[in-house]
PDB file of N, CA and C in Angstrom:
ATOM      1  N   UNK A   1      88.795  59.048 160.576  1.00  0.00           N
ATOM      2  CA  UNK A   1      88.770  57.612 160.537  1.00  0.00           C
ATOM      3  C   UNK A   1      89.863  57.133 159.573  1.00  0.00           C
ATOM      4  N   UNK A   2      90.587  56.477 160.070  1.00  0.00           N
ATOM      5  CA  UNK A   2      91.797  56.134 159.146  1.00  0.00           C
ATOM      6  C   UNK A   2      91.083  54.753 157.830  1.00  0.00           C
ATOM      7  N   UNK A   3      91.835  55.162 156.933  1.00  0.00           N
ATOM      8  CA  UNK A   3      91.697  54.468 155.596  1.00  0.00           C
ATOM      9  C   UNK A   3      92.538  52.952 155.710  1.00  0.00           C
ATOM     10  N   UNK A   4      91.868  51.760 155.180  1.00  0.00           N
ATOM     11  CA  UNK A   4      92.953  50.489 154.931  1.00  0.00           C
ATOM     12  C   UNK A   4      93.179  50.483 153.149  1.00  0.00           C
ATOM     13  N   UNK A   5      93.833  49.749 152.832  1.00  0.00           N
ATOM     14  CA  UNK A   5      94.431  49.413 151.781  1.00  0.00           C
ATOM     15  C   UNK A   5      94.423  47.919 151.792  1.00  0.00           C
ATOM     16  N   UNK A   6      93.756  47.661 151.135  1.00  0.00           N
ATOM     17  CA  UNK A   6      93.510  45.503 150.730  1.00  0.00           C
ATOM     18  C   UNK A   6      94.466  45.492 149.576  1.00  0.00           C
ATOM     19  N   UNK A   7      94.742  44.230 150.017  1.00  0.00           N
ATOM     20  CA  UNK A   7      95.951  44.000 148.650  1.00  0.00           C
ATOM     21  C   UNK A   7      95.823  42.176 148.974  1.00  0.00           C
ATOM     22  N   UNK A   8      96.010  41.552 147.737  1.00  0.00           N
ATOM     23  CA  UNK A   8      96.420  40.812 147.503  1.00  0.00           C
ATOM     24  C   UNK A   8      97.677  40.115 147.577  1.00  0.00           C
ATOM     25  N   UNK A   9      98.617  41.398 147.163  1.00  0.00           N
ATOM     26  CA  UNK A   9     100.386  40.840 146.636  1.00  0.00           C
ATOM     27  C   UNK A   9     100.727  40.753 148.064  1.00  0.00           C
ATOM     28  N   UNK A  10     101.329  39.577 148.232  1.00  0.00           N
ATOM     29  CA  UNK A  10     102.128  39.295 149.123  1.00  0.00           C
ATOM     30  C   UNK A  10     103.335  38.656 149.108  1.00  0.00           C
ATOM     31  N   UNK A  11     104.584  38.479 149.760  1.00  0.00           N
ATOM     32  CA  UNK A  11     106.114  38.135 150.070  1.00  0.00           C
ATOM     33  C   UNK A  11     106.129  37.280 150.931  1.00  0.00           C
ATOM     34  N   UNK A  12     106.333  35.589 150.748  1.00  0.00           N
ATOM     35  CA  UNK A  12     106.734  35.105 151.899  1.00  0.00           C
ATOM     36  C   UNK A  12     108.298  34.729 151.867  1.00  0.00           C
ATOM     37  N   UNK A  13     108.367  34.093 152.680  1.00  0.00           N
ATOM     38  CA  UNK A  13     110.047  33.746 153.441  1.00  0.00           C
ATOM     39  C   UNK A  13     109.799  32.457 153.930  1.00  0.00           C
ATOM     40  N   UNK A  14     110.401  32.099 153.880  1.00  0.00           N
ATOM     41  CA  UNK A  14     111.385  30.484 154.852  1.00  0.00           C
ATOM     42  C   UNK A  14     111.243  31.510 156.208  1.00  0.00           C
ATOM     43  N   UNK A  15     110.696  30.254 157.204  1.00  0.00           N
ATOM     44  CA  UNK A  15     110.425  30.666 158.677  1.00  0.00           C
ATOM     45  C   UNK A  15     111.923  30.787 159.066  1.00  0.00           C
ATOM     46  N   UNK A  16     111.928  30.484 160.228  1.00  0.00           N
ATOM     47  CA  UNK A  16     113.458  30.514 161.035  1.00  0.00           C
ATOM     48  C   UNK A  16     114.394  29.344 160.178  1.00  0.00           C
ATOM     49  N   UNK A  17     115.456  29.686 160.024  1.00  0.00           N
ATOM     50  CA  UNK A  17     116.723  28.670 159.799  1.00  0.00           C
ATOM     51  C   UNK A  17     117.645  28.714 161.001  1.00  0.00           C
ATOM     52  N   UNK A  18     118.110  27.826 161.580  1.00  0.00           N
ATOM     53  CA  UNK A  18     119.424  27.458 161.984  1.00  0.00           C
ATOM     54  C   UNK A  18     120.728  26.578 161.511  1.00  0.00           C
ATOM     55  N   UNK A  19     121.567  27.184 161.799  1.00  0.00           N
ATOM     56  CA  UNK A  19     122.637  26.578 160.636  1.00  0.00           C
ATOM     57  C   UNK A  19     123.755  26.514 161.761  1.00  0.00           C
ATOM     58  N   UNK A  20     125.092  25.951 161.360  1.00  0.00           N
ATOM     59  CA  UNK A  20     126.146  25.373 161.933  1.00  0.00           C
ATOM     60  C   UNK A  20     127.524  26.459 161.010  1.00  0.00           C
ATOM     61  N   UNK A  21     128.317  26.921 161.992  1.00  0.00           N
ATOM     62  CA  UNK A  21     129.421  27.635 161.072  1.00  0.00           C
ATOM     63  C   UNK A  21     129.670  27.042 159.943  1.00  0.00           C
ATOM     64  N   UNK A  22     130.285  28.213 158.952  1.00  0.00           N
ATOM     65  CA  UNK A  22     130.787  27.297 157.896  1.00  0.00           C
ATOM     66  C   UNK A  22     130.007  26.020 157.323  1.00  0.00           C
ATOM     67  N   UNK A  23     128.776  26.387 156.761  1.00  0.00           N
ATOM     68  CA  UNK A  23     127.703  25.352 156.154  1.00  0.00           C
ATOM     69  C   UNK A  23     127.587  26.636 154.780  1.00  0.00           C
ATOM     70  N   UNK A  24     126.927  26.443 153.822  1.00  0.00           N
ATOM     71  CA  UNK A  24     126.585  26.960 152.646  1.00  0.00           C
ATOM     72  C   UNK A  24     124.785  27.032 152.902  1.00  0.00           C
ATOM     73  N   UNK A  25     123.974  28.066 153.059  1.00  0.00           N
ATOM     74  CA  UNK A  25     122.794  28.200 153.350  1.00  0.00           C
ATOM     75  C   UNK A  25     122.334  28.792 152.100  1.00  0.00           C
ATOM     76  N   UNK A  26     120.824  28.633 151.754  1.00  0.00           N
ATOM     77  CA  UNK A  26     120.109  29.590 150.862  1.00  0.00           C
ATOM     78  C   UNK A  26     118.235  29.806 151.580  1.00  0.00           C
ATOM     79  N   UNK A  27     118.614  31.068 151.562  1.00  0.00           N
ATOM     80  CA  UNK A  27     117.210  31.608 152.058  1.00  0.00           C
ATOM     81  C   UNK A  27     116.280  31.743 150.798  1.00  0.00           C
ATOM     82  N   UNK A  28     114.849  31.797 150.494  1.00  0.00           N
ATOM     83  CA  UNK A  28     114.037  31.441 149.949  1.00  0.00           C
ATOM     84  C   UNK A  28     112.909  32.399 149.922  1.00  0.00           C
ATOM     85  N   UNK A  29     112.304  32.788 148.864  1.00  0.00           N
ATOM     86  CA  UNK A  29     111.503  33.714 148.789  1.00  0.00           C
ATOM     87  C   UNK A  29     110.660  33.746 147.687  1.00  0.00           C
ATOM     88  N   UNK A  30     109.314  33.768 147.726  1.00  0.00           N
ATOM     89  CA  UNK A  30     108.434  33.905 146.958  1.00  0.00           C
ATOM     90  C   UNK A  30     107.424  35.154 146.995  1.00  0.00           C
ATOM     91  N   UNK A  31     106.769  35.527 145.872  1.00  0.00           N
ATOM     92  CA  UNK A  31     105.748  37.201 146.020  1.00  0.00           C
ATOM     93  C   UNK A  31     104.895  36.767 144.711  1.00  0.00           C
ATOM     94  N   UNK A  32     103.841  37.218 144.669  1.00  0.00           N
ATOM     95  CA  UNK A  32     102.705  37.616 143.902  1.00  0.00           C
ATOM     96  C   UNK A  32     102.406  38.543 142.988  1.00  0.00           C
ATOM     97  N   UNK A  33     103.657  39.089 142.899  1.00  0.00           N
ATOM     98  CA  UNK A  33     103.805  40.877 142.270  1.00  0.00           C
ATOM     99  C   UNK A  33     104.253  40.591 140.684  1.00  0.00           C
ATOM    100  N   UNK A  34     103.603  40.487 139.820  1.00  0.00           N
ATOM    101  CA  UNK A  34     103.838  40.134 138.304  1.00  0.00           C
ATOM    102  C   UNK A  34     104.716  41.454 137.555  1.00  0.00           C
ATOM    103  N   UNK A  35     104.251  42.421 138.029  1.00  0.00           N
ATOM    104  CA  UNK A  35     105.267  43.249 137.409  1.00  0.00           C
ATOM    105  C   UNK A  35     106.379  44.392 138.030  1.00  0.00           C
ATOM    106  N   UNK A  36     107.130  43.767 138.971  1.00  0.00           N
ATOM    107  CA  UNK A  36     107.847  44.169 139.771  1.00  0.00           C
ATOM    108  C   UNK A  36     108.839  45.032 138.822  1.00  0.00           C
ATOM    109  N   UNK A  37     109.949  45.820 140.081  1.00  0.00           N
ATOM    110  CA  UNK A  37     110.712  46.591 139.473  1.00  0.00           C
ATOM    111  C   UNK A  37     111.974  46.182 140.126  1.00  0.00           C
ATOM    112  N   UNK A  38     112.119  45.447 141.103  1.00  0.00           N
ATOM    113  CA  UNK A  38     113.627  45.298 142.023  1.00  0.00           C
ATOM    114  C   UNK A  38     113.305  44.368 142.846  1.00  0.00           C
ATOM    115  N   UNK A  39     114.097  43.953 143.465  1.00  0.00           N
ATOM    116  CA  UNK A  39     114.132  42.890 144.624  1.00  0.00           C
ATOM    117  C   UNK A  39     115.239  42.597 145.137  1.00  0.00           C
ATOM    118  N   UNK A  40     115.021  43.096 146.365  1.00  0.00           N
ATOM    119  CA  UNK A  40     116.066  43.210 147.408  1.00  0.00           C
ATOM    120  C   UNK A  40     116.335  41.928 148.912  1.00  0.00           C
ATOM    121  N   UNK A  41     117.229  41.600 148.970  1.00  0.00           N
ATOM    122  CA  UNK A  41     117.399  40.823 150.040  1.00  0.00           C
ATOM    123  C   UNK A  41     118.547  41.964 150.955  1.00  0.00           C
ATOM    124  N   UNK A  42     117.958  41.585 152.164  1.00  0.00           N
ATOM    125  CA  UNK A  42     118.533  42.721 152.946  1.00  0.00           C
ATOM    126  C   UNK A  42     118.615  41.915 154.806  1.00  0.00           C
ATOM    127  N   UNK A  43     119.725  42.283 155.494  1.00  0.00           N
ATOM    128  CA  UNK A  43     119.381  41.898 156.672  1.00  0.00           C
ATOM    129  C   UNK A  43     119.960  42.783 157.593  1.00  0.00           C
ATOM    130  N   UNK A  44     118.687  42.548 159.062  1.00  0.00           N
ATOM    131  CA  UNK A  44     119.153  43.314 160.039  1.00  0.00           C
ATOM    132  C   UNK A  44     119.137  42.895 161.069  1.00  0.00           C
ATOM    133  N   UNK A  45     120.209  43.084 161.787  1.00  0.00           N
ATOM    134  CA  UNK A  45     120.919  42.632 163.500  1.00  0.00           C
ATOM    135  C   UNK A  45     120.145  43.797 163.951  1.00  0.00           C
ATOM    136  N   UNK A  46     119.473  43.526 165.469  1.00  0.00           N
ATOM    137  CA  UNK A  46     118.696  43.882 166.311  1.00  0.00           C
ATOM    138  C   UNK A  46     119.840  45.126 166.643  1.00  0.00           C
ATOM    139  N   UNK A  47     119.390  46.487 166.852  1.00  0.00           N
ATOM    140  CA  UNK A  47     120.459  47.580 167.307  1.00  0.00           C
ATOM    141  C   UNK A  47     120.890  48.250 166.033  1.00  0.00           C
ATOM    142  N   UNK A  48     120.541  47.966 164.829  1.00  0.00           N
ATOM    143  CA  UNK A  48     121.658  48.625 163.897  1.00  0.00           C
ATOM    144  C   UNK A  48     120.551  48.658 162.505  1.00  0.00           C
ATOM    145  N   UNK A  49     120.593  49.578 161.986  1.00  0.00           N
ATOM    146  CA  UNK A  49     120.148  49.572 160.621  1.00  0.00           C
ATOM    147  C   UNK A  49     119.904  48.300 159.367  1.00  0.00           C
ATOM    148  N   UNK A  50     119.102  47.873 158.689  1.00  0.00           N
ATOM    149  CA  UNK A  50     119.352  47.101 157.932  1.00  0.00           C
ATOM    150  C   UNK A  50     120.223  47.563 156.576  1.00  0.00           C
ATOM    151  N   UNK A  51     120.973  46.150 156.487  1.00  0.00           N
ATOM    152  CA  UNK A  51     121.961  46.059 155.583  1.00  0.00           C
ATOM    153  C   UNK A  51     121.707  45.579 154.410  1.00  0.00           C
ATOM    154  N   UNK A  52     121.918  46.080 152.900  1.00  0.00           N
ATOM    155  CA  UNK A  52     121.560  45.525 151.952  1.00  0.00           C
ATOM    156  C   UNK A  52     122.543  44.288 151.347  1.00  0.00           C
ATOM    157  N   UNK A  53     121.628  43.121 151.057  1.00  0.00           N
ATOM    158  CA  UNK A  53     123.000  41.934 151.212  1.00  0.00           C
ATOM    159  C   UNK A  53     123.220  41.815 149.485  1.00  0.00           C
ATOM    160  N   UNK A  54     121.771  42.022 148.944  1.00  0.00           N
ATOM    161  CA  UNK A  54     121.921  41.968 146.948  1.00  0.00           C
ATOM    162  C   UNK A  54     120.511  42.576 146.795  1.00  0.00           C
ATOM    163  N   UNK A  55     120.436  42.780 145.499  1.00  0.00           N
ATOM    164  CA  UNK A  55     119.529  43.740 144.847  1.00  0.00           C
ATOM    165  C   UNK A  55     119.381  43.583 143.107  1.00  0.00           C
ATOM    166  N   UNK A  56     118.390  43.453 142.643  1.00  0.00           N
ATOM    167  CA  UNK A  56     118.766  43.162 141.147  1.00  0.00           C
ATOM    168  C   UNK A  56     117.585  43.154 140.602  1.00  0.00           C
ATOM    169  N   UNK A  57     116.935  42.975 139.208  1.00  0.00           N
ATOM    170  CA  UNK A  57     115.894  42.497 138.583  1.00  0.00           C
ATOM    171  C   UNK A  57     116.530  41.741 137.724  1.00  0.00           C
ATOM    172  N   UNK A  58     117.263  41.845 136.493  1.00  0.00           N
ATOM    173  CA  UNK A  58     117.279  40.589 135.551  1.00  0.00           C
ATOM    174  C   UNK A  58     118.950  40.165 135.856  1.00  0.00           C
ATOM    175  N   UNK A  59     119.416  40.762 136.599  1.00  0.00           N
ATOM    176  CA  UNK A  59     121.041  40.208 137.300  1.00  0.00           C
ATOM    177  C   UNK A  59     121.249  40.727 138.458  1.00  0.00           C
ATOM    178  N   UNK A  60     122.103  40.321 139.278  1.00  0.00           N
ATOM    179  CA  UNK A  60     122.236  40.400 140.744  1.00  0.00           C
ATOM    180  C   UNK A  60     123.257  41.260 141.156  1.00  0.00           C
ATOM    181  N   UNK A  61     123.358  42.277 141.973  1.00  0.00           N
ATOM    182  CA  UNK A  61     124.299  43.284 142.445  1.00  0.00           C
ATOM    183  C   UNK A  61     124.219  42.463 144.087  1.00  0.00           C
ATOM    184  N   UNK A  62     125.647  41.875 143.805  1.00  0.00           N
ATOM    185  CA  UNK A  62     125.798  41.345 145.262  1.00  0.00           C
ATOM    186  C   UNK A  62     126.507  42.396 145.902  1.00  0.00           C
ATOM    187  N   UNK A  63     126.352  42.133 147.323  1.00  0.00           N
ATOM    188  CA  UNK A  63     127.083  43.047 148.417  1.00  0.00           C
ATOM    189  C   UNK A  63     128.408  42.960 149.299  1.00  0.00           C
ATOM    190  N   UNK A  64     128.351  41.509 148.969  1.00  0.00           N
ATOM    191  CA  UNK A  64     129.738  40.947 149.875  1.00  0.00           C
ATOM    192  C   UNK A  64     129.744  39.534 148.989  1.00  0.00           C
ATOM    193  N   UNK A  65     131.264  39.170 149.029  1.00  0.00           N
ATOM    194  CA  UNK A  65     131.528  38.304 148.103  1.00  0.00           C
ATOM    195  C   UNK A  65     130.756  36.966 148.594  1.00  0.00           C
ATOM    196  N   UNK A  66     130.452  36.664 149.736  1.00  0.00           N
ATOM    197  CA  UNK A  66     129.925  35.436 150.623  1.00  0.00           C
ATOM    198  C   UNK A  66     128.120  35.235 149.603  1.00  0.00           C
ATOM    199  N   UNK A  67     127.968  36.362 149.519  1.00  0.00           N
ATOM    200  CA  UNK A  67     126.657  36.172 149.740  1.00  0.00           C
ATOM    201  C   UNK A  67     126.160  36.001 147.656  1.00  0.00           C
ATOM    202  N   UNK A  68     125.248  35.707 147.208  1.00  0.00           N
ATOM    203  CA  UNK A  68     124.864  35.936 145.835  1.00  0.00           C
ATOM    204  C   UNK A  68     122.915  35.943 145.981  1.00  0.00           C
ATOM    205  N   UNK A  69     122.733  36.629 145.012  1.00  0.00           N
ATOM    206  CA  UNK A  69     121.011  36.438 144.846  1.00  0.00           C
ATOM    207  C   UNK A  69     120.562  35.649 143.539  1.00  0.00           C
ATOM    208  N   UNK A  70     119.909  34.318 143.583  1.00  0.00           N
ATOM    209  CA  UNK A  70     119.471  33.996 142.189  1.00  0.00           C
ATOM    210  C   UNK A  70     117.838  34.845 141.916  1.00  0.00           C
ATOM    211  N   UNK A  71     117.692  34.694 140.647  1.00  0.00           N
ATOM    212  CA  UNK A  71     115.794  34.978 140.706  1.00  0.00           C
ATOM    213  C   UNK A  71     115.454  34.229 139.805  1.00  0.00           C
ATOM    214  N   UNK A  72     114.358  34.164 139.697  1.00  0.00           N
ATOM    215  CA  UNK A  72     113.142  33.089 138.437  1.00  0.00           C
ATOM    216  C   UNK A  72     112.270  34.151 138.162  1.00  0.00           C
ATOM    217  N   UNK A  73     112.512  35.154 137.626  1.00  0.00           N
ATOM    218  CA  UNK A  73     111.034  35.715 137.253  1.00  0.00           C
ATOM    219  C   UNK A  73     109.680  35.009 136.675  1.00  0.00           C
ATOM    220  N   UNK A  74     110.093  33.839 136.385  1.00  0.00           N
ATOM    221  CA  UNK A  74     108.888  32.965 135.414  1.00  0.00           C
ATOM    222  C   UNK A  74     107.919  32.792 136.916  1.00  0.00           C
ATOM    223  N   UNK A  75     108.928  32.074 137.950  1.00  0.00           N
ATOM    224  CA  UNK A  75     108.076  31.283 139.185  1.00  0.00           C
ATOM    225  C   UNK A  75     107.904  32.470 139.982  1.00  0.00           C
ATOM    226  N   UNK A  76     108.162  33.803 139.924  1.00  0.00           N
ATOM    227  CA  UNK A  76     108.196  34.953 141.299  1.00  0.00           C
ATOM    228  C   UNK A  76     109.031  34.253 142.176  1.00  0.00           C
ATOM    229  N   UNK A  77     110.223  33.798 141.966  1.00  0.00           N
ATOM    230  CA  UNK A  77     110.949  33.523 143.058  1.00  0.00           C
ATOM    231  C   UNK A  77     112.250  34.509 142.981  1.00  0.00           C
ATOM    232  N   UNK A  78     112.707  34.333 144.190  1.00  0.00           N
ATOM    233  CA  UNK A  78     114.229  34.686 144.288  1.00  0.00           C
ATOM    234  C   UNK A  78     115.024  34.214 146.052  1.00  0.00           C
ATOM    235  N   UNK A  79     116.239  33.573 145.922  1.00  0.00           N
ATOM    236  CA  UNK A  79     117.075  33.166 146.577  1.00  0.00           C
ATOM    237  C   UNK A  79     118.236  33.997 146.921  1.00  0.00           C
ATOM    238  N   UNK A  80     118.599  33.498 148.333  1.00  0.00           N
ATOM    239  CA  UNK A  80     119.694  34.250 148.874  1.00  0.00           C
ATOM    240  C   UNK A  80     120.968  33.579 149.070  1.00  0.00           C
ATOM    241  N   UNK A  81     121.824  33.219 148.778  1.00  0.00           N
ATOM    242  CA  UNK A  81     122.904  31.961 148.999  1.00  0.00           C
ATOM    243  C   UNK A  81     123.768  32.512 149.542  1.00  0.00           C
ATOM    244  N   UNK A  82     123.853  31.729 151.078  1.00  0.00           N
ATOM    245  CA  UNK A  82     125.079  32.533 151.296  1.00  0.00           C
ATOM    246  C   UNK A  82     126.469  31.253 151.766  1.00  0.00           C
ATOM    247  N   UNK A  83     127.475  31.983 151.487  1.00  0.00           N
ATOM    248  CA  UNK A  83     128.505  30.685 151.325  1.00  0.00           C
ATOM    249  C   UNK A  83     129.103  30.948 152.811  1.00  0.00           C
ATOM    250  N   UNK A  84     130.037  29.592 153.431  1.00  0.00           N
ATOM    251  CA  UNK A  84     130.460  29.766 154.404  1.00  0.00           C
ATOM    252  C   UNK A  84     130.256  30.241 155.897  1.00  0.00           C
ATOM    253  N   UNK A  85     128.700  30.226 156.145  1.00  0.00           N
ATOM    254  CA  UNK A  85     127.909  31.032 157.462  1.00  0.00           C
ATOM    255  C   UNK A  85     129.017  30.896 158.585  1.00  0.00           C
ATOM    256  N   UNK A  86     128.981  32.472 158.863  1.00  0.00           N
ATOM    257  CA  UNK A  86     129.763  32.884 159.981  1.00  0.00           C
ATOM    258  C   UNK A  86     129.120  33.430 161.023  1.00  0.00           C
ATOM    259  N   UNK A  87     129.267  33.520 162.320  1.00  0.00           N
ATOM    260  CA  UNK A  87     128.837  33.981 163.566  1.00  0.00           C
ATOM    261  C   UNK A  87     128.150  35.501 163.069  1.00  0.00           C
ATOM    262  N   UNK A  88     128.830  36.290 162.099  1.00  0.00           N
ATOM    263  CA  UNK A  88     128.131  38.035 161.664  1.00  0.00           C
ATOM    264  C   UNK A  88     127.293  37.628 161.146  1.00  0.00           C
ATOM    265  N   UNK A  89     126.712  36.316 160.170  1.00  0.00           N
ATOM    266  CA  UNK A  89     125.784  36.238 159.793  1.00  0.00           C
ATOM    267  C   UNK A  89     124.400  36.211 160.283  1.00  0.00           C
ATOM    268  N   UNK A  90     124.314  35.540 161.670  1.00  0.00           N
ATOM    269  CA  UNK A  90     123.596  35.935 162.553  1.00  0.00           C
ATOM    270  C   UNK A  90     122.329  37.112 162.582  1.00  0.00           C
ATOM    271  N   UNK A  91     121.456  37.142 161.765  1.00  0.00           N
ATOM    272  CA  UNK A  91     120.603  38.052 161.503  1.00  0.00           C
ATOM    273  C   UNK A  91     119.140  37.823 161.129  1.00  0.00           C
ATOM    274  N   UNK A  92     117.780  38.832 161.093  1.00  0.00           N
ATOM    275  CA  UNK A  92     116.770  38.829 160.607  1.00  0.00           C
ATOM    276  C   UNK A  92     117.079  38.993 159.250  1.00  0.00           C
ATOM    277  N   UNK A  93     116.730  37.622 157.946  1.00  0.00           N
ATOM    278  CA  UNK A  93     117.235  38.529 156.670  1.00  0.00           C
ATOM    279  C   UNK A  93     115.604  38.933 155.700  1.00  0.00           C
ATOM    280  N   UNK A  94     115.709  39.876 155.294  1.00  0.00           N
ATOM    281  CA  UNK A  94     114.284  39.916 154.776  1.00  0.00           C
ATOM    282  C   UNK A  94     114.388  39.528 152.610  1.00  0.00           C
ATOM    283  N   UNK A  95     113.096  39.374 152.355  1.00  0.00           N
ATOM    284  CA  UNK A  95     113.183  39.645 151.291  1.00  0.00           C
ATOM    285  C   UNK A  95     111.881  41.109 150.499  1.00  0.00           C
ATOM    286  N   UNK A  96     112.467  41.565 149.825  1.00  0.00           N
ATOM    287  CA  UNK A  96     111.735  42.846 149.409  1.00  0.00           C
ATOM    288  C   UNK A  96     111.393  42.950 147.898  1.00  0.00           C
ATOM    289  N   UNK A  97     110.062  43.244 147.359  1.00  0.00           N
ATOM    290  CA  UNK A  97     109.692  43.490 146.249  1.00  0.00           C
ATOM    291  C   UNK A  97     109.201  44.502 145.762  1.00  0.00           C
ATOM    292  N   UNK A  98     109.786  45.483 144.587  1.00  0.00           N
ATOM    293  CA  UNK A  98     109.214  46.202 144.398  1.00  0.00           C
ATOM    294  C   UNK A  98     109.621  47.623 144.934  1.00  0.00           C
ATOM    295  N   UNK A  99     108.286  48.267 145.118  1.00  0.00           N
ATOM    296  CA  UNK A  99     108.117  49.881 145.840  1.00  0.00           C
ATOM    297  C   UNK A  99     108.565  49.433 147.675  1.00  0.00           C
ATOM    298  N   UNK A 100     108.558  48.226 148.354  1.00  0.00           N
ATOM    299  CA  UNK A 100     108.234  48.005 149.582  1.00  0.00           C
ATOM    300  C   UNK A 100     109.667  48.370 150.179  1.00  0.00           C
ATOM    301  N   UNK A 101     111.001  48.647 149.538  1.00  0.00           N
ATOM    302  CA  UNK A 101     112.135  49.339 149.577  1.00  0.00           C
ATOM    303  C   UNK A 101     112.434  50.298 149.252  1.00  0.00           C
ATOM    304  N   UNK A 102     112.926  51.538 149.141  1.00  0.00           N
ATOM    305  CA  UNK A 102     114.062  52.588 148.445  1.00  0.00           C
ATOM    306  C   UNK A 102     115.675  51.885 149.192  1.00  0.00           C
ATOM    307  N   UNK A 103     116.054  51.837 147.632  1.00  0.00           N
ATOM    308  CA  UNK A 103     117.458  51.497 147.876  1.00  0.00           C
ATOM    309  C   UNK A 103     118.338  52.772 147.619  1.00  0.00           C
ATOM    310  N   UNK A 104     119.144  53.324 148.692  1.00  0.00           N
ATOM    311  CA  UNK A 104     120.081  54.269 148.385  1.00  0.00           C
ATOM    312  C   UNK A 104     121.033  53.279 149.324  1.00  0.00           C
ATOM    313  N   UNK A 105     122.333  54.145 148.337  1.00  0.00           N
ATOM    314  CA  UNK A 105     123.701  54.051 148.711  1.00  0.00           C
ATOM    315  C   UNK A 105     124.685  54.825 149.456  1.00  0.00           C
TER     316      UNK A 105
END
Protein backbone atom coordinates (compact mmCIF):
# COMPACT_ATOMS: atom_id res chain seq x y z
CA UNK A 1 0.00 0.00 0.00
CA UNK A 2 1.74 3.05 -0.97
CA UNK A 3 2.52 5.79 1.73
CA UNK A 4 1.31 9.81 1.28
CA UNK A 5 3.21 12.59 2.66
CA UNK A 6 0.88 15.78 3.93
CA UNK A 7 2.59 18.88 3.87
CA UNK A 8 1.60 22.12 4.32
CA UNK A 9 4.54 24.15 2.39
CA UNK A 10 3.44 25.14 -0.68
CA UNK A 11 4.76 27.40 -4.04
CA UNK A 12 2.42 29.38 -5.92
CA UNK A 13 2.90 31.27 -9.30
CA UNK A 14 1.09 33.91 -11.34
CA UNK A 15 -1.36 31.81 -13.60
CA UNK A 16 -0.77 32.27 -17.37
CA UNK A 17 0.82 35.66 -18.63
CA UNK A 18 0.67 36.91 -22.09
CA UNK A 19 2.85 39.55 -23.19
CA UNK A 20 3.67 41.50 -26.51
CA UNK A 21 7.49 41.42 -27.92
CA UNK A 22 9.77 43.56 -26.42
CA UNK A 23 7.60 44.52 -23.15
CA UNK A 24 9.65 44.16 -19.71
CA UNK A 25 7.65 41.25 -17.73
CA UNK A 26 8.07 39.98 -14.05
CA UNK A 27 6.83 36.62 -13.00
CA UNK A 28 5.83 36.25 -9.33
CA UNK A 29 6.18 33.80 -6.73
CA UNK A 30 5.32 33.07 -3.33
CA UNK A 31 6.06 29.64 -0.76
CA UNK A 32 5.49 28.85 2.84
CA UNK A 33 8.94 27.35 3.46
CA UNK A 34 10.56 29.57 6.42
CA UNK A 35 13.74 28.02 6.26
CA UNK A 36 14.68 27.43 2.82
CA UNK A 37 18.05 26.82 1.25
CA UNK A 38 17.80 28.08 -2.62
CA UNK A 39 15.36 29.19 -5.00
CA UNK A 40 15.33 28.64 -8.36
CA UNK A 41 13.40 30.07 -11.30
CA UNK A 42 13.73 27.85 -14.17
CA UNK A 43 11.86 27.37 -17.57
CA UNK A 44 10.82 24.77 -19.93
CA UNK A 45 9.75 24.68 -23.72
CA UNK A 46 7.65 21.58 -24.36
CA UNK A 47 10.41 18.95 -26.14
CA UNK A 48 13.53 19.99 -24.31
CA UNK A 49 14.83 19.90 -20.81
CA UNK A 50 14.26 22.65 -18.34
CA UNK A 51 16.48 25.56 -18.30
CA UNK A 52 17.78 27.28 -15.31
CA UNK A 53 16.95 31.10 -15.80
CA UNK A 54 18.49 32.33 -11.87
CA UNK A 55 19.12 30.73 -8.66
CA UNK A 56 20.20 32.36 -5.39
CA UNK A 57 19.34 32.71 -1.59
CA UNK A 58 20.64 36.07 -0.26
CA UNK A 59 21.86 37.28 -4.06
CA UNK A 60 20.95 36.25 -7.44
CA UNK A 61 23.06 34.11 -9.98
CA UNK A 62 21.41 35.18 -13.15
CA UNK A 63 21.59 33.08 -16.32
CA UNK A 64 21.27 35.33 -19.23
CA UNK A 65 21.74 38.94 -19.14
CA UNK A 66 17.76 39.56 -20.09
CA UNK A 67 16.60 37.92 -17.27
CA UNK A 68 17.35 38.92 -13.15
CA UNK A 69 15.75 37.26 -9.87
CA UNK A 70 14.72 39.65 -6.93
CA UNK A 71 13.76 37.88 -3.37
CA UNK A 72 12.16 39.19 0.01
CA UNK A 73 13.00 36.64 2.37
CA UNK A 74 10.98 38.69 5.07
CA UNK A 75 7.55 38.18 2.70
CA UNK A 76 8.70 34.41 1.14
CA UNK A 77 8.67 36.03 -2.04
CA UNK A 78 10.77 36.00 -5.07
CA UNK A 79 10.48 37.52 -8.71
CA UNK A 80 11.57 36.84 -12.12
CA UNK A 81 12.16 40.01 -14.39
CA UNK A 82 12.68 39.56 -17.53
CA UNK A 83 13.72 42.51 -19.85
CA UNK A 84 12.81 42.84 -23.49
CA UNK A 85 10.39 39.49 -24.09
CA UNK A 86 11.35 37.77 -27.15
CA UNK A 87 9.57 35.04 -29.22
CA UNK A 88 12.49 32.23 -27.19
CA UNK A 89 10.93 33.43 -24.30
CA UNK A 90 7.97 31.62 -24.97
CA UNK A 91 7.88 29.05 -22.15
CA UNK A 92 6.41 27.14 -18.95
CA UNK A 93 8.54 29.18 -16.28
CA UNK A 94 8.49 27.56 -12.87
CA UNK A 95 9.43 28.71 -9.53
CA UNK A 96 11.38 26.27 -7.05
CA UNK A 97 12.11 26.15 -3.31
CA UNK A 98 14.35 24.50 -1.51
CA UNK A 99 15.09 20.47 -1.76
CA UNK A 100 12.14 20.53 -4.73
CA UNK A 101 15.36 21.12 -7.23
CA UNK A 102 19.06 19.78 -7.53
CA UNK A 103 20.83 22.35 -9.35
CA UNK A 104 23.83 21.02 -11.36
CA UNK A 105 25.80 22.62 -13.98
Amino acid sequence: MPQYVQSDTQVSQDPDLHVIEDQDITLKCSHTIKNYRLLIWYKHIPGLGPEICAHGLDSAVNAHPRYSMTMNKSSFTTQLHIKNVRGEDAAVYYCAVEDTVTLTH
